[in-house]
Protein backbone atom coordinates (compact mmCIF):
# COMPACT_ATOMS: atom_id res chain seq x y z
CA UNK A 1 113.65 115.52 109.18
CA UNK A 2 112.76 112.65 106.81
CA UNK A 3 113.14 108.87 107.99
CA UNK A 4 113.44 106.88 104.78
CA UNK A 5 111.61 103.44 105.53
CA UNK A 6 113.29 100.03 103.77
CA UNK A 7 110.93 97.40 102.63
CA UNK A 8 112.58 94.20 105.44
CA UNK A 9 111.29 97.29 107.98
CA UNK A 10 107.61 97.88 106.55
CA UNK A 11 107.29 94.15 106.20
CA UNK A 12 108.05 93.93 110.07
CA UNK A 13 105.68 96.64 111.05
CA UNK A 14 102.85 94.73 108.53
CA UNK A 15 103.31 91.48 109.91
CA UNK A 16 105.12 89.84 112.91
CA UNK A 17 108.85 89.12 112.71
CA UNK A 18 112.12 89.19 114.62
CA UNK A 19 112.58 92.44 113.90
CA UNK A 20 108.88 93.39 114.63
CA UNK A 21 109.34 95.06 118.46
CA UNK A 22 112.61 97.00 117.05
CA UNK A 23 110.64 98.40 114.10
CA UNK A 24 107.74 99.40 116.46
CA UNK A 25 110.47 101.18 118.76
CA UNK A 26 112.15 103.17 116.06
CA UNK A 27 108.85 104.45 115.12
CA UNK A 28 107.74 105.42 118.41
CA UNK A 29 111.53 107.02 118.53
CA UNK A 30 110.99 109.12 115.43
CA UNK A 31 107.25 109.65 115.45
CA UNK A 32 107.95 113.34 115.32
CA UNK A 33 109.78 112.44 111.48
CA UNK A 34 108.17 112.62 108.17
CA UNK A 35 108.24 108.92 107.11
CA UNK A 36 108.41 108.24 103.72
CA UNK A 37 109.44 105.51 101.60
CA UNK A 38 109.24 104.76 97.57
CA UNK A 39 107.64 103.08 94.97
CA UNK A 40 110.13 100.63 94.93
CA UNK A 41 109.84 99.36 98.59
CA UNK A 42 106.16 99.29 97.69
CA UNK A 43 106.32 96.83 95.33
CA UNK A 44 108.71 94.56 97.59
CA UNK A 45 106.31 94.66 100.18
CA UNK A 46 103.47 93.33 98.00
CA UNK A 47 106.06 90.52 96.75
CA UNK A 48 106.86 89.36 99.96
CA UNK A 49 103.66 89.66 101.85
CA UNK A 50 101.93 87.41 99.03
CA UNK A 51 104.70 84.88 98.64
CA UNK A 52 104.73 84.63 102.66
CA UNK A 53 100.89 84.78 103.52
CA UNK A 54 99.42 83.08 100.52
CA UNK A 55 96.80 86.12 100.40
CA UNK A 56 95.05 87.41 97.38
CA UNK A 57 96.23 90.64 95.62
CA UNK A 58 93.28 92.48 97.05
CA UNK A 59 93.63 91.60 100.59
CA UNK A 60 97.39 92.35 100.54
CA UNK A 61 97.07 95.68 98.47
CA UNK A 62 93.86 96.73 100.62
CA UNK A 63 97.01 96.13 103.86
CA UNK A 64 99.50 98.47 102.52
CA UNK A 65 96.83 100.86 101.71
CA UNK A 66 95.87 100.94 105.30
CA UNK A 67 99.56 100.91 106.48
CA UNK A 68 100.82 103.19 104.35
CA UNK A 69 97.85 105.86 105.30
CA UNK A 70 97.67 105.27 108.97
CA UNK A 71 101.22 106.15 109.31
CA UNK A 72 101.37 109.10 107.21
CA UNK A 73 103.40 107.41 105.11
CA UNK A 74 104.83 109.61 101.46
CA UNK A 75 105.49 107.70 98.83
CA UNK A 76 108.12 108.65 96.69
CA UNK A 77 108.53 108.47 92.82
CA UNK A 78 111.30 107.38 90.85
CA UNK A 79 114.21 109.23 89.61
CA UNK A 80 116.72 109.90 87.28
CA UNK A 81 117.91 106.84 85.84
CA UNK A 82 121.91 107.67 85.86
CA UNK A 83 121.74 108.76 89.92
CA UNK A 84 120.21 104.86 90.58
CA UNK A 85 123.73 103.54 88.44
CA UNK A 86 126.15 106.17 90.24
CA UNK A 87 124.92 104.82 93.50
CA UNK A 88 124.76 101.02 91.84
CA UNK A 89 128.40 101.55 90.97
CA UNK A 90 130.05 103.09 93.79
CA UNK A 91 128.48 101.66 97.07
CA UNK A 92 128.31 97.52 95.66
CA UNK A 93 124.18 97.20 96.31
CA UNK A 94 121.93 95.11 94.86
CA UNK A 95 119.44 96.82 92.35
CA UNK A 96 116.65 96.97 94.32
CA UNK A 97 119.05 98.44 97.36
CA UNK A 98 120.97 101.02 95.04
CA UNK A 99 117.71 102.35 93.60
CA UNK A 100 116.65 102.79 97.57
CA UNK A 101 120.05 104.74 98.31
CA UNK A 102 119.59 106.22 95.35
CA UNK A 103 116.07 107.56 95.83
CA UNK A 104 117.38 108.81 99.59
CA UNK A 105 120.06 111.10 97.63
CA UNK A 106 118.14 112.43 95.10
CA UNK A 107 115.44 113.32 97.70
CA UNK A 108 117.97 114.82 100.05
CA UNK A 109 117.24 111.98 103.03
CA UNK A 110 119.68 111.35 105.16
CA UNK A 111 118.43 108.43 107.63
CA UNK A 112 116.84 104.96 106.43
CA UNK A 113 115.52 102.48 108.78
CA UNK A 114 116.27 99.74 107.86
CA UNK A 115 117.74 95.77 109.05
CA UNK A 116 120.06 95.49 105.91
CA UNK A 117 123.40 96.10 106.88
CA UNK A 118 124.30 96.83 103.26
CA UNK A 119 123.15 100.35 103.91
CA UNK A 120 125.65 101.19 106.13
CA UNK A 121 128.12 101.36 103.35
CA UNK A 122 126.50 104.07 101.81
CA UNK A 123 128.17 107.52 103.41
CA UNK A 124 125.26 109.78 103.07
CA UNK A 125 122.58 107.51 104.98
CA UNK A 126 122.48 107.02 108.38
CA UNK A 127 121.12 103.38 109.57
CA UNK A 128 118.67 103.42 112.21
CA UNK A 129 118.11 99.52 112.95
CA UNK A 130 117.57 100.29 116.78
């Protein structure tokens, strides 16, 4: 089975945060999943881990890298553009969230870890969070 992974859950596994022991848990948990995540969570995580550690492009690219190997990690592309509005429309997410969701559907994954409770709204995902 495939265990979609949110960007507010990479970020936690990258660098230390409240959520940080919970996110190392659920991956111990489901260690026997393929963990993937997308293109879009990608580019989140490099937002946030510049604008919160001050680091250089280079040095924060050259960390996902790492992460994203070590773990296995597939990376998914994006999709069709009128699945990423269907899901936009119908489950209230932001952009960034619906095009998540939406990437999980079109992929055919059914569990996202992930702190956002926004996600539980969305009928075809199962939250993991602990």
């Amino acid at each position: 089975m495939k265990l979609f992974l949110d960007t507010n859950f990479v970020i936690s596994l990258i660098v230390e945060t409240e959520f940080t022991e919970r996110a190392r848990n659920i991956v111990e948990k489901h260690i026997e999943d393929d963990l993937v995540t997308s293109v879009t969570v990608v580019e989140e995580t490099l937002y946030v881990l510049r604008r919160i550690t001050g680091r250089s492009n280079e040095e924060i690219a050259e960390k996902v890298v790492e992460f994203i190997r070590g773990l296995e990690i597939e990376v998914l592309r994006t999709l069709p553009v009128e699945d990423f509005f269907d899901v936009f429309r119908k489950y209230d997410l932001l952009p960034n969230d619906a095009l998540i969701a939406a990437t999980c559907r079109h992929y055919g994954i059914g569990k996202i870890a992930t702190f956002d409770k926004d996600f539980k709204r969305v009928d075809f995902l199962e939250v993991i969070s602990r």
